[in-house]
N, C-alpha and C. Protein backbone atom coordinates (compact mmCIF):
# COMPACT_ATOMS: atom_id res chain seq x y z
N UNK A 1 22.18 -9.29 -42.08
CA UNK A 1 20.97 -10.09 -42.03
C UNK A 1 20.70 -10.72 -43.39
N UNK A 2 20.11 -11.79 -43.30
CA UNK A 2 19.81 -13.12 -44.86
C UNK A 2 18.13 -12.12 -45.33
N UNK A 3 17.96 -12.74 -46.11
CA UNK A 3 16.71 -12.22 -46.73
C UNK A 3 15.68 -12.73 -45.99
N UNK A 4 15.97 -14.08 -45.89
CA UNK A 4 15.37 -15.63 -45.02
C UNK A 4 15.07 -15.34 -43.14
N UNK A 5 15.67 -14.29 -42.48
CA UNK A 5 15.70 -13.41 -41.82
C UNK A 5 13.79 -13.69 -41.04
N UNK A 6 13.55 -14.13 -40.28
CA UNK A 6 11.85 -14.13 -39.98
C UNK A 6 11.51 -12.72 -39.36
N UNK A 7 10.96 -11.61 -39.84
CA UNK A 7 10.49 -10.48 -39.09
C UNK A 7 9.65 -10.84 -38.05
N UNK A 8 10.08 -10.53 -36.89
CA UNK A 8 9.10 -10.77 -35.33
C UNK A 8 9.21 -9.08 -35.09
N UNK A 9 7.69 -9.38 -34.81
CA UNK A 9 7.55 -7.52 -34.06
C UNK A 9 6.99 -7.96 -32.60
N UNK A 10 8.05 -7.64 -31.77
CA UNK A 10 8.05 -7.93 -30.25
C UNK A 10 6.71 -7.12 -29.95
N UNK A 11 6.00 -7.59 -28.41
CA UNK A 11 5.40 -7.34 -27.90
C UNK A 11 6.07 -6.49 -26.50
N UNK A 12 5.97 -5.67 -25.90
CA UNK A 12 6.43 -4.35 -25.00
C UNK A 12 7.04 -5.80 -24.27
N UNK A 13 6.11 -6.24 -23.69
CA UNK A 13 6.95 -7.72 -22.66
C UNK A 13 8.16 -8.04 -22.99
N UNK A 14 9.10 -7.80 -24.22
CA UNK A 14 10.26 -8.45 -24.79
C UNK A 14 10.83 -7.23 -24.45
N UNK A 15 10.65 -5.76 -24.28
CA UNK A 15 11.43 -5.06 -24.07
C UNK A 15 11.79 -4.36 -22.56
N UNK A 16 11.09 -5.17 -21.64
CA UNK A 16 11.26 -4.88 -20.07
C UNK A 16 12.71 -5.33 -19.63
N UNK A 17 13.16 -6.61 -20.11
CA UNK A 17 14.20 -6.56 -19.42
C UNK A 17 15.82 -6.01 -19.57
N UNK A 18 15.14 -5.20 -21.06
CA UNK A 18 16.46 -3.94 -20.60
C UNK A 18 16.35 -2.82 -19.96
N UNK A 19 15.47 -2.42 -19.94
CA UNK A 19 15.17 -1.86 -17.88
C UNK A 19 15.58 -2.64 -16.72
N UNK A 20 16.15 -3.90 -16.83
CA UNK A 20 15.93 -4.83 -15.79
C UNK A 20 15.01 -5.00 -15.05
N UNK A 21 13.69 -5.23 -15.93
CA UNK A 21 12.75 -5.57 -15.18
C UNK A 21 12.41 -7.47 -15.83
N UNK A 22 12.12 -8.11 -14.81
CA UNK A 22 12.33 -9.86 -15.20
C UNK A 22 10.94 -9.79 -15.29
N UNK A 23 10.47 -10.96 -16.67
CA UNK A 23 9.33 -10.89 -17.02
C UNK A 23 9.00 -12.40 -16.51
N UNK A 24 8.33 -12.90 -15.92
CA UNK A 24 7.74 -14.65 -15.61
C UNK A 24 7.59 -15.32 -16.69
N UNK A 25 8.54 -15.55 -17.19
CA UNK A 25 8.26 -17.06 -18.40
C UNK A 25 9.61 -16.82 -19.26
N UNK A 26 9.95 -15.85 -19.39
CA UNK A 26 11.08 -15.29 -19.60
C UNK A 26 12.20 -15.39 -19.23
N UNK A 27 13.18 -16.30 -19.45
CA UNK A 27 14.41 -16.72 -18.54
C UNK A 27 15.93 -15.74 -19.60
N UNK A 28 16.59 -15.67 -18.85
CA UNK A 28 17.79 -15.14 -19.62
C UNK A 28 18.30 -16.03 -20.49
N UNK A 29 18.62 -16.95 -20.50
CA UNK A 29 18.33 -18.10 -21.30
C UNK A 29 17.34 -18.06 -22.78
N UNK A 30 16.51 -17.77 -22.46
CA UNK A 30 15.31 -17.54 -23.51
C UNK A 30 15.99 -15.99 -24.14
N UNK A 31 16.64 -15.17 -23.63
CA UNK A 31 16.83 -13.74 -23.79
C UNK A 31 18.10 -13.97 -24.52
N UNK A 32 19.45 -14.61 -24.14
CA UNK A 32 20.38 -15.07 -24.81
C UNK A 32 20.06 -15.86 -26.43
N UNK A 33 19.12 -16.56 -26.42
CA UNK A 33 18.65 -17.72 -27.68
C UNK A 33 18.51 -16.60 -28.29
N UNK A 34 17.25 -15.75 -27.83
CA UNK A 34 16.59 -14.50 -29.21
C UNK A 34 17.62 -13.67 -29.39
N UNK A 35 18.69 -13.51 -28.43
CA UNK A 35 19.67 -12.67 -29.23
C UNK A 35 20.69 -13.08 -30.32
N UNK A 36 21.19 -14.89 -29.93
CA UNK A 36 21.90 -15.20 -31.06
C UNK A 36 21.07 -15.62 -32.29
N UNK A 37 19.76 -15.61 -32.34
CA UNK A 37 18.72 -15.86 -33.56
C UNK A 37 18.99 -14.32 -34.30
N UNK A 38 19.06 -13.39 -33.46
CA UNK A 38 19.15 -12.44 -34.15
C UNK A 38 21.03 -11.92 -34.84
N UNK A 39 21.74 -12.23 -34.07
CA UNK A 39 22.99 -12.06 -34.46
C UNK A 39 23.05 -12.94 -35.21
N UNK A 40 22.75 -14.43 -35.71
CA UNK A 40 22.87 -14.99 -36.96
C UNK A 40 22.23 -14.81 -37.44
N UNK A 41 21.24 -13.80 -38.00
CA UNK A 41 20.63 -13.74 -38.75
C UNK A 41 19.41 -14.05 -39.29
N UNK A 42 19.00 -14.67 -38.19
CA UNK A 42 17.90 -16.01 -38.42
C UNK A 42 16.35 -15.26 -38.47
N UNK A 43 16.17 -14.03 -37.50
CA UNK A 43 15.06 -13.09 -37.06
C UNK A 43 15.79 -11.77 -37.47
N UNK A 44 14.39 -11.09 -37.26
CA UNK A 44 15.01 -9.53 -37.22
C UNK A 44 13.89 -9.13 -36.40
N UNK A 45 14.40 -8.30 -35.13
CA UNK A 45 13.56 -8.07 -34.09
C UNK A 45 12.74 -6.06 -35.31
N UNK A 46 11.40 -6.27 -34.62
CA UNK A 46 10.94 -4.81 -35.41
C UNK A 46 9.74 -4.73 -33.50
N UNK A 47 9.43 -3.14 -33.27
CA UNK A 47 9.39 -2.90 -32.51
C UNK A 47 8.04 -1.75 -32.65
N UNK A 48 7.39 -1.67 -32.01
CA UNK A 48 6.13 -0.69 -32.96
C UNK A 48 6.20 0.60 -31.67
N UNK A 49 6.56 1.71 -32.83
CA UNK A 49 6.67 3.26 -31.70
C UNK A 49 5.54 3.28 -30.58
N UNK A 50 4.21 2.88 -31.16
CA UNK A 50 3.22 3.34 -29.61
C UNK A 50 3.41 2.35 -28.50
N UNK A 51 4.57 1.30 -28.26
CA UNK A 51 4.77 0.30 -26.85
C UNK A 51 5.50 1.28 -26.26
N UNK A 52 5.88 2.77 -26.11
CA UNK A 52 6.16 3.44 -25.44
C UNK A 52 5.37 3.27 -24.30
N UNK A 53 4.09 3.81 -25.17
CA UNK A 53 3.05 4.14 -23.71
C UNK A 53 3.03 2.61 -22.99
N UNK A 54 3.30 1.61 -23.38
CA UNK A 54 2.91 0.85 -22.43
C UNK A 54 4.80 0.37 -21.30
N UNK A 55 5.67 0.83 -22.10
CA UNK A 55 6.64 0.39 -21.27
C UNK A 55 6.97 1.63 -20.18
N UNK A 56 6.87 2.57 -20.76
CA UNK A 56 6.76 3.61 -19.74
C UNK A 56 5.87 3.34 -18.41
N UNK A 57 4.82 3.10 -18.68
CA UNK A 57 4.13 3.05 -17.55
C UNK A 57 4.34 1.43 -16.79
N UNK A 58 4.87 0.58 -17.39
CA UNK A 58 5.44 -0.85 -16.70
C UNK A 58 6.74 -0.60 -15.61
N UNK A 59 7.66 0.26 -16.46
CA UNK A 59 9.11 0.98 -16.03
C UNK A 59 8.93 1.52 -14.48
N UNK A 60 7.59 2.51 -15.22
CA UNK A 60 7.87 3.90 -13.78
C UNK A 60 6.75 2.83 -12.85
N UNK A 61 6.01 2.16 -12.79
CA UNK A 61 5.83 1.20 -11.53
C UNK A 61 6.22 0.46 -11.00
N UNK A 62 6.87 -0.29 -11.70
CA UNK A 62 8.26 -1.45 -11.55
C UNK A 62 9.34 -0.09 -10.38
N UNK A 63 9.59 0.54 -10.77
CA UNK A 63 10.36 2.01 -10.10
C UNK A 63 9.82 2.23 -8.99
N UNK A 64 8.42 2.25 -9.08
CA UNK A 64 8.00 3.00 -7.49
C UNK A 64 7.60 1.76 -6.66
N UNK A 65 7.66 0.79 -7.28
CA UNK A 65 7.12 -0.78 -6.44
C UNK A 65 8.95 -0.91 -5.77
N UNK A 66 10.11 -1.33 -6.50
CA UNK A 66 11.06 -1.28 -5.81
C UNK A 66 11.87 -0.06 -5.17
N UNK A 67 11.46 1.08 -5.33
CA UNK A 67 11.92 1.98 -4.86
C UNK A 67 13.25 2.41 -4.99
N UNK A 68 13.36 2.23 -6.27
CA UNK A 68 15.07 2.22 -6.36
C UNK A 68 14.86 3.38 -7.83
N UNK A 69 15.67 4.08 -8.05
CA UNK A 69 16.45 5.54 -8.73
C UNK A 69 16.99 5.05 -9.78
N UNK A 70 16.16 4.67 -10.88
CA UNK A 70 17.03 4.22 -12.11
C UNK A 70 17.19 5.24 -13.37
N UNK A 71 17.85 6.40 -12.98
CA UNK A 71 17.91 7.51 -13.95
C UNK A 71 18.91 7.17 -14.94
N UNK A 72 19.98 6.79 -14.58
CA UNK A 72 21.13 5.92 -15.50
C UNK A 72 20.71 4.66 -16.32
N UNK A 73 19.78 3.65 -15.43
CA UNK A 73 19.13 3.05 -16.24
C UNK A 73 18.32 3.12 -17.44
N UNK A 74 17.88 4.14 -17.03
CA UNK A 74 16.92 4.64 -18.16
C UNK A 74 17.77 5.02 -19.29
N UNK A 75 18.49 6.25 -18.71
CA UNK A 75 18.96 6.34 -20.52
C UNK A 75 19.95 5.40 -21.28
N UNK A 76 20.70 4.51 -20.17
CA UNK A 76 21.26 3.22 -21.39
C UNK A 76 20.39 2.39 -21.95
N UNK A 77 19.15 2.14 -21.18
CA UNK A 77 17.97 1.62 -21.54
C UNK A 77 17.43 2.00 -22.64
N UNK A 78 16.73 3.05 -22.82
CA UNK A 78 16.45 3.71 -23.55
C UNK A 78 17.48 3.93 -25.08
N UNK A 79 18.76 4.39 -24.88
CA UNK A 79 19.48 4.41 -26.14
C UNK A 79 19.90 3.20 -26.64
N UNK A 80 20.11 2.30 -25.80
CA UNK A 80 20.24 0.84 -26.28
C UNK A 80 19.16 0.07 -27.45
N UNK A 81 17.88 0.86 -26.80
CA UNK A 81 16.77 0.56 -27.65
C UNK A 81 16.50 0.88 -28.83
N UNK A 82 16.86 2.10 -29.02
CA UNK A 82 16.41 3.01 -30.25
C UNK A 82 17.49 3.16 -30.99
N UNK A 83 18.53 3.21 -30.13
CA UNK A 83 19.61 3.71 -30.93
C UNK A 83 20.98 2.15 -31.34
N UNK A 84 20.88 1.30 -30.90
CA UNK A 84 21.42 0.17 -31.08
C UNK A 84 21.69 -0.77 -32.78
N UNK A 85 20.45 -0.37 -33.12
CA UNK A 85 20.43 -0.75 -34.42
C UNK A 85 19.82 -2.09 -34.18
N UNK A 86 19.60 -2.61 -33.13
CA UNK A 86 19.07 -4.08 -32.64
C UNK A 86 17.73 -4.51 -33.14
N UNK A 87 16.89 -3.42 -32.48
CA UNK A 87 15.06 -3.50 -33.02
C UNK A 87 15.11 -2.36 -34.24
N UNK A 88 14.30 -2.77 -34.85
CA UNK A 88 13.65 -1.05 -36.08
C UNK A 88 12.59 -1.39 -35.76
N UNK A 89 12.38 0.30 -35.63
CA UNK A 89 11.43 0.28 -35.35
C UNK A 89 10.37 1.45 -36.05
N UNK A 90 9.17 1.09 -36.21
CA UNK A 90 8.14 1.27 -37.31
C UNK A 90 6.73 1.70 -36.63
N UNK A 91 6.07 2.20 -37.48
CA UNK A 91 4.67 3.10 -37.07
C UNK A 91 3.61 2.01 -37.76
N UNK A 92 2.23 1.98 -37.22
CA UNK A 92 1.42 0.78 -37.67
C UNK A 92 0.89 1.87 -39.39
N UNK A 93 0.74 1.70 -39.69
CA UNK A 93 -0.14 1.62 -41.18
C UNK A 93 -1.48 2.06 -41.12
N UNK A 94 -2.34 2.63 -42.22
CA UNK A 94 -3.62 2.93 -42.27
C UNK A 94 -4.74 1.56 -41.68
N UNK A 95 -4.00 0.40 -42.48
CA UNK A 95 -4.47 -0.59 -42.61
C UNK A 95 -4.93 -1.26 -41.13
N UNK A 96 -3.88 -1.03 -40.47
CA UNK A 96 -3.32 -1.64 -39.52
C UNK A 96 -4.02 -0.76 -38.21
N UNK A 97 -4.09 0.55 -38.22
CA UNK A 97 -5.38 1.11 -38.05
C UNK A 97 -6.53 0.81 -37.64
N UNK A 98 -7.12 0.73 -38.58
CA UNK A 98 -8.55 -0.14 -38.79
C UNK A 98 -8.80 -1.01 -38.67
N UNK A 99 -7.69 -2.48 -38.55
CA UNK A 99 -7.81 -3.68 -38.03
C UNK A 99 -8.09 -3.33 -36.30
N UNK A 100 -7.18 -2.47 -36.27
CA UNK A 100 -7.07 -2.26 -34.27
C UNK A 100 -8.34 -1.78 -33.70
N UNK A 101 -8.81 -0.62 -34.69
CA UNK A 101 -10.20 -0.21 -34.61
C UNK A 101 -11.27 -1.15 -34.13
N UNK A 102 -11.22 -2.37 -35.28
CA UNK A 102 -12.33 -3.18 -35.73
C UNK A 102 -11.59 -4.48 -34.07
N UNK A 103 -11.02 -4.49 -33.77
CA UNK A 103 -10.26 -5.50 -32.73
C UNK A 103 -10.79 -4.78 -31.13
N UNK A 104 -10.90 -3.63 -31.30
CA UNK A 104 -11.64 -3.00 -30.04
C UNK A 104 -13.14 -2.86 -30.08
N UNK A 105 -13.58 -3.01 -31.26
CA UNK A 105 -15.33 -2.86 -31.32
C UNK A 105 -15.33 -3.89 -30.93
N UNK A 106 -14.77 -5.04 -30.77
CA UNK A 106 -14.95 -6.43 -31.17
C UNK A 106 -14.95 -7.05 -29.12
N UNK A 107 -14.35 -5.74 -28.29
CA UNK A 107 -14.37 -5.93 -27.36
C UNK A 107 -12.97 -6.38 -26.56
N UNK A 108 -12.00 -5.91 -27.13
CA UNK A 108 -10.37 -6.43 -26.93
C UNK A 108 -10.05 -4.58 -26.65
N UNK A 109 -10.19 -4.51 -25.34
CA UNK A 109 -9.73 -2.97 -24.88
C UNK A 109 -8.30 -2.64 -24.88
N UNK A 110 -7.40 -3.44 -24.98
CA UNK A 110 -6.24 -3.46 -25.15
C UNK A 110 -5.53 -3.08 -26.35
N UNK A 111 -5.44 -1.39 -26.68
CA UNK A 111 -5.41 -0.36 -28.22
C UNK A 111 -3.98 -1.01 -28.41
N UNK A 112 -3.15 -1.30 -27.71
CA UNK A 112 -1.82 -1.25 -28.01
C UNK A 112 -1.19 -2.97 -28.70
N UNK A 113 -1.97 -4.01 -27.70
CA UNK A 113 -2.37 -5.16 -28.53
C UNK A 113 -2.63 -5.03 -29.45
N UNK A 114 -3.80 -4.50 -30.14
CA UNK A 114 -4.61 -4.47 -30.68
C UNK A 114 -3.77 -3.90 -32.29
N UNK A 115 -2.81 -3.13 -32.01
CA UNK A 115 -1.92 -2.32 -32.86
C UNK A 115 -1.32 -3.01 -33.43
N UNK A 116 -0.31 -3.89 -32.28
CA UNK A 116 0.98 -4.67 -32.33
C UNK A 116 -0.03 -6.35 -33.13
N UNK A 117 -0.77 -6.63 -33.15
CA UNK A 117 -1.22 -7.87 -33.81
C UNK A 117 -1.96 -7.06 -35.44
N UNK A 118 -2.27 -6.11 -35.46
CA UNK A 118 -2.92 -5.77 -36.92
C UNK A 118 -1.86 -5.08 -37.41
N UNK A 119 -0.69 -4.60 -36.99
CA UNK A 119 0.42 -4.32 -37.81
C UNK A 119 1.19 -5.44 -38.23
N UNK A 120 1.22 -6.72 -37.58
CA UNK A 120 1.83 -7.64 -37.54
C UNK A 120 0.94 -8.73 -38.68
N UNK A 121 -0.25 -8.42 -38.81
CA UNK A 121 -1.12 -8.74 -39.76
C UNK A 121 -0.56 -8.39 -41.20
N UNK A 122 -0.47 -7.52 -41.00
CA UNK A 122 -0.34 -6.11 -42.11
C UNK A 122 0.92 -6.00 -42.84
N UNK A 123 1.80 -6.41 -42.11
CA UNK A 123 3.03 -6.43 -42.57
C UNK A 123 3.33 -8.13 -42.59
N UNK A 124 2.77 -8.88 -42.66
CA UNK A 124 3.48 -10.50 -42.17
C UNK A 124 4.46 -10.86 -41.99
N UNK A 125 4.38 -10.32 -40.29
CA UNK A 125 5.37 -10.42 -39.13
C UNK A 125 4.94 -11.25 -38.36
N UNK A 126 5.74 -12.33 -37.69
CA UNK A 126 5.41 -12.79 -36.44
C UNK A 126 4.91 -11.84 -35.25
N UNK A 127 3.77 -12.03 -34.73
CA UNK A 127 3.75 -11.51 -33.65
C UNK A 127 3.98 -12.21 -32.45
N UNK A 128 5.40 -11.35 -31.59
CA UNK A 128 5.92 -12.27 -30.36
C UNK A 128 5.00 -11.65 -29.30
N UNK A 129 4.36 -12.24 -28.74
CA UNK A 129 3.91 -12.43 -27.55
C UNK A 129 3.33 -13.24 -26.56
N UNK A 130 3.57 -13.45 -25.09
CA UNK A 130 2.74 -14.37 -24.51
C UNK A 130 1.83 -14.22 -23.80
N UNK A 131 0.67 -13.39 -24.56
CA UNK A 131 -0.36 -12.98 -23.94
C UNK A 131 -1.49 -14.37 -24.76
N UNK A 132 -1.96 -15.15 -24.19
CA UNK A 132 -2.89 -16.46 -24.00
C UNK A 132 -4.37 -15.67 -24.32
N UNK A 133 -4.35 -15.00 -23.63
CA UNK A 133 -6.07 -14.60 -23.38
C UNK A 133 -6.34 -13.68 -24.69
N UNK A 134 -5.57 -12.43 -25.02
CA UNK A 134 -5.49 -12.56 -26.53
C UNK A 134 -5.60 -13.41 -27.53
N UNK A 135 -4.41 -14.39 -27.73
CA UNK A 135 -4.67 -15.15 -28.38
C UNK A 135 -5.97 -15.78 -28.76
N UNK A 136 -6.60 -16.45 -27.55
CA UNK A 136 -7.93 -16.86 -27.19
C UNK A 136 -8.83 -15.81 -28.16
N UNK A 137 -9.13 -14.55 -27.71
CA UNK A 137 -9.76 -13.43 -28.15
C UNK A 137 -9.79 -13.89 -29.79
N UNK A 138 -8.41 -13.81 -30.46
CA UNK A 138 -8.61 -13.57 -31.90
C UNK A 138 -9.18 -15.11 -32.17
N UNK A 139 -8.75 -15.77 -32.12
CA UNK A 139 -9.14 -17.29 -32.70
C UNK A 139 -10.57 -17.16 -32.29
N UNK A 140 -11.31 -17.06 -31.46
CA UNK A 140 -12.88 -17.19 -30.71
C UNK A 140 -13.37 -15.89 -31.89
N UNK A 141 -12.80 -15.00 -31.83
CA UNK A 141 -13.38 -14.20 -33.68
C UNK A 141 -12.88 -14.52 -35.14
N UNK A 142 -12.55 -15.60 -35.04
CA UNK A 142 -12.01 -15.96 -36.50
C UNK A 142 -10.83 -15.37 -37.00
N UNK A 143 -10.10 -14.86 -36.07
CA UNK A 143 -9.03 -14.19 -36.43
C UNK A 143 -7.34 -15.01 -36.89
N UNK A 144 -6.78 -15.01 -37.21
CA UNK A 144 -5.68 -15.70 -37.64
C UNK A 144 -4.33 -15.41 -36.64
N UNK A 145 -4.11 -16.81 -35.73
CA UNK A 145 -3.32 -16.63 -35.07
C UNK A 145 -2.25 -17.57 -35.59
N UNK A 146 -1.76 -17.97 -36.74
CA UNK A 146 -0.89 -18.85 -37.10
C UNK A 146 0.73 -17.91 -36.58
N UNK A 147 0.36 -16.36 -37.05
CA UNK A 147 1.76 -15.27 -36.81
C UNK A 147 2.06 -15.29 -35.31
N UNK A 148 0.93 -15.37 -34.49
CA UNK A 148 1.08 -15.29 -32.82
C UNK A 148 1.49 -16.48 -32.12
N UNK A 149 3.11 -15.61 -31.89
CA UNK A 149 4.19 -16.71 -31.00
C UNK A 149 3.89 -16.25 -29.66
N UNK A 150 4.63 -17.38 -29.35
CA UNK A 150 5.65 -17.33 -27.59
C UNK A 150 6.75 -17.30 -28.38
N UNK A 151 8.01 -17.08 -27.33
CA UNK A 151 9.23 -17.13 -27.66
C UNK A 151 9.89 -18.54 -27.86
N UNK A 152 9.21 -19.58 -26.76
CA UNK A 152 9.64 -20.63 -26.99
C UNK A 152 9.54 -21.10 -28.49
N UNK A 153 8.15 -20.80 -28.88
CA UNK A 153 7.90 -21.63 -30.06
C UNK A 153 8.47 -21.34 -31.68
N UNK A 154 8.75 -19.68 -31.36
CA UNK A 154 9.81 -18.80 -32.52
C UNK A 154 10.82 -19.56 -32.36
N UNK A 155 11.79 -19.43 -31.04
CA UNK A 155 12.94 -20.29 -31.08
C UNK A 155 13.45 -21.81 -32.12
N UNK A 156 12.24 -22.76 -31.39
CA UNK A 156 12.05 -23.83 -31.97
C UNK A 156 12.08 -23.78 -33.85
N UNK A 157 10.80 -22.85 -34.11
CA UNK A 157 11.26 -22.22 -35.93
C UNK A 157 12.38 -22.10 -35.81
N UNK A 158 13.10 -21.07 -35.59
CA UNK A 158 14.27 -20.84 -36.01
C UNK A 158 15.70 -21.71 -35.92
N UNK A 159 15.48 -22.55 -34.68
CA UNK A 159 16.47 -23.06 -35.04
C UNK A 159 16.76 -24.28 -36.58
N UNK A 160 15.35 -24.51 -37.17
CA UNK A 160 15.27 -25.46 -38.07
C UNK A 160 15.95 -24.53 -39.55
N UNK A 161 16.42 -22.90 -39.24
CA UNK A 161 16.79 -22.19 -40.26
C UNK A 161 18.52 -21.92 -40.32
């Protein structure tokens, strides 16, 4: 990886479809681009430990909605993730904390959002996600959404690198 490298800290949505679960806006296409941004060097995917709780519980309903036995899935899934060397992945900060804190008084019930954008604050990381109504949320509090992508629009950066 270059120094020049853009840190994006994915949002849980970027990590469903190695479960094979297909996300709506999300094309393989779009999934291929962020991977050769990342094999040249261009990004470096970072991944925040508490989107457990939220992919877990996306996984095991996605599971009981199709009714299908993905125990094998899971653990290539799973070690692919952690153990790949692909994402690093990192714990939010004191700082980062108290932004999430101050992001839920504020009326944004969503702790894990709330994590993944004040760590992403905190560290000045892109934050990838295509959650709109968030977005909305921080800008309508003065909040700074210049770091908060879509994938399309990271892409577009990066390819100018």
């Amino acid at each position: 990886m270059t120094s020049t490298a853009v840190k994006v800290l994915l949002d849980s949505t970027y990590l469903l479809p190695t479960f094979g679960i297909e996300v709506e806006g999300l094309t393989s296409r779009h999934i291929a681009e962020l991977r050769e941004a990342h094999v040249k060097g261009k990004v470096r995917f970072y991944c925040l430990s508490t989107v457990w709780v939220e992919v877990i519980g996306k996984v095991c309903r996605e599971r009981e909605r199709l009714r299908i036995d993905i125990k094998d899935l899971l653990r290539r899934a799973v070690d692919s993730l952690l153990k790949s060397e692909f994402y690093e992945w990192i714990t939010p900060d004191a700082e980062a904390v108290k932004l999430a804190f101050e992001l839920r008084t504020l009326g944004h019930r969503d702790n894990i959002d709330n994590l993944l954008y004040a760590t992403s604050i905190e560290k000045s990381m892109i934050f990838l996600s295509m959650d709109k109504e968030f977005k909305r949320f921080l800008s309508k509090n003065g909040y700074k959404t210049e770091n908060f992508l879509g994938h399309e629009e990271l892409l577009k950066t990066v390819k100018t690198l």
